[in-house]
N, C-alpha and C. Protein backbone atom coordinates (compact mmCIF):
# COMPACT_ATOMS: atom_id res chain seq x y z
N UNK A 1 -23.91 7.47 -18.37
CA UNK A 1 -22.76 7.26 -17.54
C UNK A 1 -22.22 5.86 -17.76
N UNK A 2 -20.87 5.73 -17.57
CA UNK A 2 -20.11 4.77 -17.64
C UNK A 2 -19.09 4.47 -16.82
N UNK A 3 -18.59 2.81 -16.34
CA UNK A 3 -18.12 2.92 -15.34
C UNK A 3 -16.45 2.66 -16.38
N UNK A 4 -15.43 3.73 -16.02
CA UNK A 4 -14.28 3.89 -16.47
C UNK A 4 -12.90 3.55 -15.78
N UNK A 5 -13.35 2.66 -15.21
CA UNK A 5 -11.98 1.63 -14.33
C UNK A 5 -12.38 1.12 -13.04
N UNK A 6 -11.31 1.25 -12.11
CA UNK A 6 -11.46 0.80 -11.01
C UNK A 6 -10.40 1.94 -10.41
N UNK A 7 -10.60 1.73 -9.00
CA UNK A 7 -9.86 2.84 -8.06
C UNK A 7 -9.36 1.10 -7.22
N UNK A 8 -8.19 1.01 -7.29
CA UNK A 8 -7.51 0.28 -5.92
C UNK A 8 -6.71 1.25 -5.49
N UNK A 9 -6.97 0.98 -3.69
CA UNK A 9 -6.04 1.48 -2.69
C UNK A 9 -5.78 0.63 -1.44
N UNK A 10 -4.46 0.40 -1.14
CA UNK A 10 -4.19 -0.10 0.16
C UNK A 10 -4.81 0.66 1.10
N UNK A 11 -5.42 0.23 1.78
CA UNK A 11 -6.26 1.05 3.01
C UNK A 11 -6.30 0.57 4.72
N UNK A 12 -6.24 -0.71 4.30
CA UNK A 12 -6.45 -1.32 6.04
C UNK A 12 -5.71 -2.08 6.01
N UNK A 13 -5.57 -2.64 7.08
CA UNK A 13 -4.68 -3.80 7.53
C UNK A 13 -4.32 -5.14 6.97
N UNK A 14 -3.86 -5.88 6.90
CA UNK A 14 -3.94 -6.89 5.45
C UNK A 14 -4.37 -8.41 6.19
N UNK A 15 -5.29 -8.09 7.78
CA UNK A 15 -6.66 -8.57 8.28
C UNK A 15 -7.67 -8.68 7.60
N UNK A 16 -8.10 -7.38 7.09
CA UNK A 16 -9.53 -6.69 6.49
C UNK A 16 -9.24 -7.50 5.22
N UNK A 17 -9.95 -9.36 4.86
CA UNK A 17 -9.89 -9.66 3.58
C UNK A 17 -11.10 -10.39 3.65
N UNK A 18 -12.38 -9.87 4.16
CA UNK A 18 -13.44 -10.32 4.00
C UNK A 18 -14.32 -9.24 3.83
N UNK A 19 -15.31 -9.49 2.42
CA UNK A 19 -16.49 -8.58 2.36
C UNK A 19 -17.11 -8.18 3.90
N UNK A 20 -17.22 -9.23 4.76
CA UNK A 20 -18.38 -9.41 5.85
C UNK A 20 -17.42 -9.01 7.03
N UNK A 21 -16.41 -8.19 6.64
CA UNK A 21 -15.57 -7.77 7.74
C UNK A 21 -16.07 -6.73 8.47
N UNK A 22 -16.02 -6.39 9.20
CA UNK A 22 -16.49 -4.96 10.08
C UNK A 22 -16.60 -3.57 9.10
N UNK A 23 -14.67 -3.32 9.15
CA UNK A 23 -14.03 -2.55 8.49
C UNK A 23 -14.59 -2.38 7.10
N UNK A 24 -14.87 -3.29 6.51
CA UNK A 24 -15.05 -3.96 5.14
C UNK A 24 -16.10 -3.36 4.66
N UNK A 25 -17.54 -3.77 5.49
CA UNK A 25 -18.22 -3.16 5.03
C UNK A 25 -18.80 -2.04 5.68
N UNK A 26 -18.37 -1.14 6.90
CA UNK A 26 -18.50 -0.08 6.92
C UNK A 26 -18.15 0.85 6.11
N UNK A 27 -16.65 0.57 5.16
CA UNK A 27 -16.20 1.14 4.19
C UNK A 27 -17.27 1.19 3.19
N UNK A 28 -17.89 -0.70 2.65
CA UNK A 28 -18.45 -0.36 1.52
C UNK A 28 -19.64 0.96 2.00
N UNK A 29 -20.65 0.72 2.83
CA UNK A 29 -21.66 1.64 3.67
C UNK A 29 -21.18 2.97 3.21
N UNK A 30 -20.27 3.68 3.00
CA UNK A 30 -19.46 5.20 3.19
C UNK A 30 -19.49 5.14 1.27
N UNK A 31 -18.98 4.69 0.71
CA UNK A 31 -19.27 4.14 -0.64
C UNK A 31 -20.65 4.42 -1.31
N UNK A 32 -21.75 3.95 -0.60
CA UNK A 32 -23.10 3.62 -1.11
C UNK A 32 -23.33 5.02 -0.96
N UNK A 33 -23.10 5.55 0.74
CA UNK A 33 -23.77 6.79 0.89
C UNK A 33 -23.42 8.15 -0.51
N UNK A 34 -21.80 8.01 -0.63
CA UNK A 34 -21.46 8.92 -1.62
C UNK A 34 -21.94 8.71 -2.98
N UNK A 35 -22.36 7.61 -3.55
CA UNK A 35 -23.37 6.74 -4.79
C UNK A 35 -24.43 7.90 -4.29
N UNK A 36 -25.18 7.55 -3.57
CA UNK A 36 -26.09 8.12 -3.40
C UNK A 36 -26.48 9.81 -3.64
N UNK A 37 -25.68 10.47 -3.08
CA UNK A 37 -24.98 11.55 -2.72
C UNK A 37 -25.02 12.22 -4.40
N UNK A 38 -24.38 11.41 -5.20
CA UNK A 38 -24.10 11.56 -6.48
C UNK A 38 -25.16 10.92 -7.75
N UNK A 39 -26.07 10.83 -7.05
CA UNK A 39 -26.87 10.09 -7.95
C UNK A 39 -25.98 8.73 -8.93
N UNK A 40 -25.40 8.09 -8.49
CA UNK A 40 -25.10 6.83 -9.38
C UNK A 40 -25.24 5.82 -8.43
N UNK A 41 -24.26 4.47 -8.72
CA UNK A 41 -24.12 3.04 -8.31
C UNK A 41 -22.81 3.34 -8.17
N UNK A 42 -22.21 2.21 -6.84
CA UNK A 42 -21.53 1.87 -6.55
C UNK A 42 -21.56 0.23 -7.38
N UNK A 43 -20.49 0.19 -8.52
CA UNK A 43 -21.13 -1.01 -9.18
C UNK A 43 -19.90 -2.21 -9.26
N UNK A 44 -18.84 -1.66 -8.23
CA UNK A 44 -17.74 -2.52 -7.74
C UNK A 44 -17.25 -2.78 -6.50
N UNK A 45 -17.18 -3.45 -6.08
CA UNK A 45 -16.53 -3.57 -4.54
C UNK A 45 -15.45 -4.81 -3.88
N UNK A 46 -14.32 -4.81 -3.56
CA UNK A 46 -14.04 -6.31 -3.76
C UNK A 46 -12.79 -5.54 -2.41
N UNK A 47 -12.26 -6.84 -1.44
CA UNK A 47 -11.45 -6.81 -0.79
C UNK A 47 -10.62 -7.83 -1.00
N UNK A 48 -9.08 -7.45 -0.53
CA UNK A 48 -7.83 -7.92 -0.72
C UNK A 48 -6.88 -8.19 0.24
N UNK A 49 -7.03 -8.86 1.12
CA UNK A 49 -5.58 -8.43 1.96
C UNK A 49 -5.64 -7.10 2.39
N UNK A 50 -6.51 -5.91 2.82
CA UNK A 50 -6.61 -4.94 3.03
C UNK A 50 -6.69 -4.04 1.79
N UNK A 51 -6.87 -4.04 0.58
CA UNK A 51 -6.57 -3.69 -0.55
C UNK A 51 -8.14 -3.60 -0.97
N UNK A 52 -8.74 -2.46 -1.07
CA UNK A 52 -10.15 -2.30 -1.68
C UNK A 52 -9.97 -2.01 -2.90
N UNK A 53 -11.07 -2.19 -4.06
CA UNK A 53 -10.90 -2.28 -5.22
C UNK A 53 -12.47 -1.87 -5.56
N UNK A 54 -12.63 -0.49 -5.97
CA UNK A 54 -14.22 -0.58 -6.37
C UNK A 54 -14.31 0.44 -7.38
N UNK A 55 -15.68 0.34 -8.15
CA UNK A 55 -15.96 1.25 -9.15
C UNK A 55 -17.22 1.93 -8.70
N UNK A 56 -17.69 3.15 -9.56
CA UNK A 56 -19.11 3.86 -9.54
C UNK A 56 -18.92 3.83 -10.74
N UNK A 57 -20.54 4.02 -11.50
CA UNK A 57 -21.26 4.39 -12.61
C UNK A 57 -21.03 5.42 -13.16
N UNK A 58 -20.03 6.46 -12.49
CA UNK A 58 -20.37 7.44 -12.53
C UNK A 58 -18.69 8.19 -12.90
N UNK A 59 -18.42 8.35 -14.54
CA UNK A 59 -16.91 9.02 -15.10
C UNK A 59 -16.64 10.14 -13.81
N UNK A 60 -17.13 11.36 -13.85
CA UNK A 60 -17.27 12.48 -13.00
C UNK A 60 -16.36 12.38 -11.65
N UNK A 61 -17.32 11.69 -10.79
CA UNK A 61 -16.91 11.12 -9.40
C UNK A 61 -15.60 10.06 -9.43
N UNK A 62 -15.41 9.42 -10.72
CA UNK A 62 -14.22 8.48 -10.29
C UNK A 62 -13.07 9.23 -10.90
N UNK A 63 -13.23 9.73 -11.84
CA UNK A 63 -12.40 11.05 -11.98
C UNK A 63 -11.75 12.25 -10.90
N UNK A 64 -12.57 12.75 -10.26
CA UNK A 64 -12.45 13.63 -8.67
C UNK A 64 -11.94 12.62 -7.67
N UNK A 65 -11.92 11.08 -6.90
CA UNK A 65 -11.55 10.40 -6.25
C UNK A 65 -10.37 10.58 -6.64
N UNK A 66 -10.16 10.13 -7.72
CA UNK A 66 -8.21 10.00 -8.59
C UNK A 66 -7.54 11.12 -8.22
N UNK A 67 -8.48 12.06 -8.74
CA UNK A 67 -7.99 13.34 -8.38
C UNK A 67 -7.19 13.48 -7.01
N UNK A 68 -8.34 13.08 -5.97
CA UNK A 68 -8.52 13.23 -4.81
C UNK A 68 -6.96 12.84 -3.82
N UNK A 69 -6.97 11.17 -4.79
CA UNK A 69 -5.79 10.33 -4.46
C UNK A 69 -4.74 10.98 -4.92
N UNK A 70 -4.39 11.37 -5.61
CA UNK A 70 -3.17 11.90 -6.37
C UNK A 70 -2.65 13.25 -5.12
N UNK A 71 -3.87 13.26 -5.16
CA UNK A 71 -3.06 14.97 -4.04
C UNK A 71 -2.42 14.75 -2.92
N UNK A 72 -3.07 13.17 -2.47
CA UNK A 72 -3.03 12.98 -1.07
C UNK A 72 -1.87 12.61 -1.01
């Protein structure tokens, strides 16, 4: 497995610009669990002005997220 980009999405409030934020890392927490879930790593994580930015290990799963995003 290989990690094949990054997924950014505006998501929260443009408050939420600390790793050690509430929001922040309950998000990352929801992240790890689906890593998990999927057998890989969560092997990116970064906040922005409300703007999350993360990768998995894992082509498959970041492939289906995109997916996921695109529909929404």
């Amino acid at each position: 497995m290989s990690a094949s980009g990054y997924v950014e999405v505006d998501l929260f409030a443009k408050d939420v610009d600390t790793l050690d934020h509430p929001i922040a890392e309950g998000f990352r927490a929801l992240l790890e669990e689906v890593a998990e879930e999927h057998h890989c790593r969560l092997t990116s994580f970064q906040i922005d002005r409300g703007t999350v930015t993360f990768s998995f290990d894992d082509d498959v799963l970041m492939a289906e997220i995109i997916r996921i995003l695109e529909t929404r």
